[in-house]
N, C-alpha and C. Protein backbone atom coordinates (compact mmCIF):
# COMPACT_ATOMS: atom_id res chain seq x y z
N UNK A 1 92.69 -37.76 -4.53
CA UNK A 1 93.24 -37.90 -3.21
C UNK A 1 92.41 -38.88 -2.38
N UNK A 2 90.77 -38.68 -2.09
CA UNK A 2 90.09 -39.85 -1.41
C UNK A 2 89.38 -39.74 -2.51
N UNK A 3 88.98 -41.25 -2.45
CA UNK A 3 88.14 -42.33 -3.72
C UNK A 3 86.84 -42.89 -2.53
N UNK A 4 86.17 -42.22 -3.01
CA UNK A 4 84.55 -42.76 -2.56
C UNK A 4 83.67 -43.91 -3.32
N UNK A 5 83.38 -45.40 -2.63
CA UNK A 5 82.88 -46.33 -3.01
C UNK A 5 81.77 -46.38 -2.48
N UNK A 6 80.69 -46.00 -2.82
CA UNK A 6 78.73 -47.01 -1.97
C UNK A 6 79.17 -47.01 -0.65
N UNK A 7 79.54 -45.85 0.16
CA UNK A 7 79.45 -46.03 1.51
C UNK A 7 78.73 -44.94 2.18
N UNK A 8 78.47 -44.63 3.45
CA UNK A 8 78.50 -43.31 4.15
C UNK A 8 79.53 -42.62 4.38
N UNK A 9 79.99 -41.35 4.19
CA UNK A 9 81.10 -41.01 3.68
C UNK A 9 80.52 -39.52 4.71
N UNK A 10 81.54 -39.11 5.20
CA UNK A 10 81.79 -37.99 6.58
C UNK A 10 83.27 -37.52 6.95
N UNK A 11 84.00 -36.59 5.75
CA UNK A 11 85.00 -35.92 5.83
C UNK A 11 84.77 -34.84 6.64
N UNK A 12 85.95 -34.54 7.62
CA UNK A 12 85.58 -32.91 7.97
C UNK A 12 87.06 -32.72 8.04
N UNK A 13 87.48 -31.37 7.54
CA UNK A 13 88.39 -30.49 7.43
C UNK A 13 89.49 -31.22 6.58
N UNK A 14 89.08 -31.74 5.40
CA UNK A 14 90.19 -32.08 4.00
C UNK A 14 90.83 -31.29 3.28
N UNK A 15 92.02 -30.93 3.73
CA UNK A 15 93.53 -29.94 3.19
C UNK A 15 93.92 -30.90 2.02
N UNK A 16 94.01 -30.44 0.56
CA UNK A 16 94.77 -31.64 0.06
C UNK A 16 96.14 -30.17 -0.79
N UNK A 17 97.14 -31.20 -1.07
CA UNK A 17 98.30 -30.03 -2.22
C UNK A 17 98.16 -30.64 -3.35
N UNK A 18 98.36 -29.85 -4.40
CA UNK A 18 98.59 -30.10 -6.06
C UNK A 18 98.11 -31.52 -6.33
N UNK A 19 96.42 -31.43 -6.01
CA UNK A 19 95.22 -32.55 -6.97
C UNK A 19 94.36 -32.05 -7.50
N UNK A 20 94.33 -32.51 -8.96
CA UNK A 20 93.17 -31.60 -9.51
C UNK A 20 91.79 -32.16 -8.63
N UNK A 21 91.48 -33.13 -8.38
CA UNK A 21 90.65 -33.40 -7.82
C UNK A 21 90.49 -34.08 -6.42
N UNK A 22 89.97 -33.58 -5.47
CA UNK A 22 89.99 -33.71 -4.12
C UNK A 22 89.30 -34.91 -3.38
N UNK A 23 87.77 -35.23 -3.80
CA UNK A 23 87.08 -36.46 -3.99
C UNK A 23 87.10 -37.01 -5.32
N UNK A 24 87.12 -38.34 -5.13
CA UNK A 24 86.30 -38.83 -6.77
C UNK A 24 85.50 -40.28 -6.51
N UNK A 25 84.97 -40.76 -7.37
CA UNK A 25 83.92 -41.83 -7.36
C UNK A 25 85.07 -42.71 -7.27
N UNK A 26 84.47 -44.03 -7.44
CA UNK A 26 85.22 -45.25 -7.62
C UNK A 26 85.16 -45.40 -9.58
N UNK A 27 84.46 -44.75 -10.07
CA UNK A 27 84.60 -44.43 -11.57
C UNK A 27 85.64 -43.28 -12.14
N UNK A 28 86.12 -42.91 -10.77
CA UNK A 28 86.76 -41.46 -11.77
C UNK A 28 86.29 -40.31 -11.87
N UNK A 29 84.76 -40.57 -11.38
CA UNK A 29 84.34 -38.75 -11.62
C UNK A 29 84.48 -38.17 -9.97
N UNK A 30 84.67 -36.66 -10.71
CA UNK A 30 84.90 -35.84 -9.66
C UNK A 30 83.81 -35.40 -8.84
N UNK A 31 84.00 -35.84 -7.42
CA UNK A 31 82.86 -34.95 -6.48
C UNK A 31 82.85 -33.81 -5.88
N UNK A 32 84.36 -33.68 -5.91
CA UNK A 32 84.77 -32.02 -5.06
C UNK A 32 86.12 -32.23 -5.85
N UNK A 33 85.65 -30.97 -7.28
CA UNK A 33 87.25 -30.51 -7.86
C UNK A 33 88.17 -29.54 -6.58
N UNK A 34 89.19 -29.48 -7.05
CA UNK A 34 89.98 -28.69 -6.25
C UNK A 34 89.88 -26.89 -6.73
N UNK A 35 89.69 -26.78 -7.86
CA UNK A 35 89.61 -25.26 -8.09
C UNK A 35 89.15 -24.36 -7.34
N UNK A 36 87.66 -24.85 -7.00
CA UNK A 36 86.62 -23.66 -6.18
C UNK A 36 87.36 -24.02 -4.79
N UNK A 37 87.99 -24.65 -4.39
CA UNK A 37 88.23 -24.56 -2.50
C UNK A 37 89.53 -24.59 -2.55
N UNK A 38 90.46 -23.54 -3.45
CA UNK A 38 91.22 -23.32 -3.47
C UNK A 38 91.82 -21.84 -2.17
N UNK A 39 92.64 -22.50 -0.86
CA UNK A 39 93.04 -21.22 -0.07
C UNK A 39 94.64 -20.61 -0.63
N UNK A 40 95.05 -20.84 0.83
CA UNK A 40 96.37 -20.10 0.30
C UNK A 40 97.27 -21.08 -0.08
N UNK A 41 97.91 -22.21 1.00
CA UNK A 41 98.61 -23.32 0.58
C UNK A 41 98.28 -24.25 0.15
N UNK A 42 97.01 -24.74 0.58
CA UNK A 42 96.25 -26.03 0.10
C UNK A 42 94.74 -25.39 0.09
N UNK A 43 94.44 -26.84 -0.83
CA UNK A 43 92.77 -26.69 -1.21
C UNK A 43 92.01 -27.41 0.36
N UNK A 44 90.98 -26.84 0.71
CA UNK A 44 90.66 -26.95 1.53
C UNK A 44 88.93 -27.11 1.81
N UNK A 45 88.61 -28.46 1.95
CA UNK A 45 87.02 -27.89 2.38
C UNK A 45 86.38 -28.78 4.05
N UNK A 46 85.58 -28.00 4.25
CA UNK A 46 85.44 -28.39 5.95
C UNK A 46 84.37 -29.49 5.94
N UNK A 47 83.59 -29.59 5.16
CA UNK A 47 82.61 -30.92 5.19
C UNK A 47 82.31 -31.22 4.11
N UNK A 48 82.10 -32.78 4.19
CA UNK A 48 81.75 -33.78 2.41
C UNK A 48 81.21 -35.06 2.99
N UNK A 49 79.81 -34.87 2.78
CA UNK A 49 78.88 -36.47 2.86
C UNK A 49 78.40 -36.58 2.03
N UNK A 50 78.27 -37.87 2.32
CA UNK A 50 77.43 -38.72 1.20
C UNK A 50 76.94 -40.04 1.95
N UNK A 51 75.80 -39.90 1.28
CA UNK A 51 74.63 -41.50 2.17
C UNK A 51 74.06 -42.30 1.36
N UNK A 52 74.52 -43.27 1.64
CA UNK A 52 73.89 -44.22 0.61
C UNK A 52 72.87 -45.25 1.71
């Protein structure tokens, strides 16, 4: 859903529906799967940084 490249990176309150994966690199790997922040309708998590 968002693709994180070498930046400063400051999500707050990311709802996503039916993605296995919620962040990912600019390679493909996953930074925040969707499984564990799974609520009722959507996956949901309230903060995601990253500092480069």
């Amino acid at each position: 859903m968002v693709e994180v490249d070498c930046s400063d990176t400051h999500l707050y309150g990311l709802s996503t529906k039916a993605a296995v994966n919620m962040v990912t690199s600019s390679q493909g790997t996953s930074m925040v799967p969707n499984k564990p922040n799974q609520s009722n309708y959507c996956s949901t998590i309230a903060l995601f940084q990253q500092n480069h």
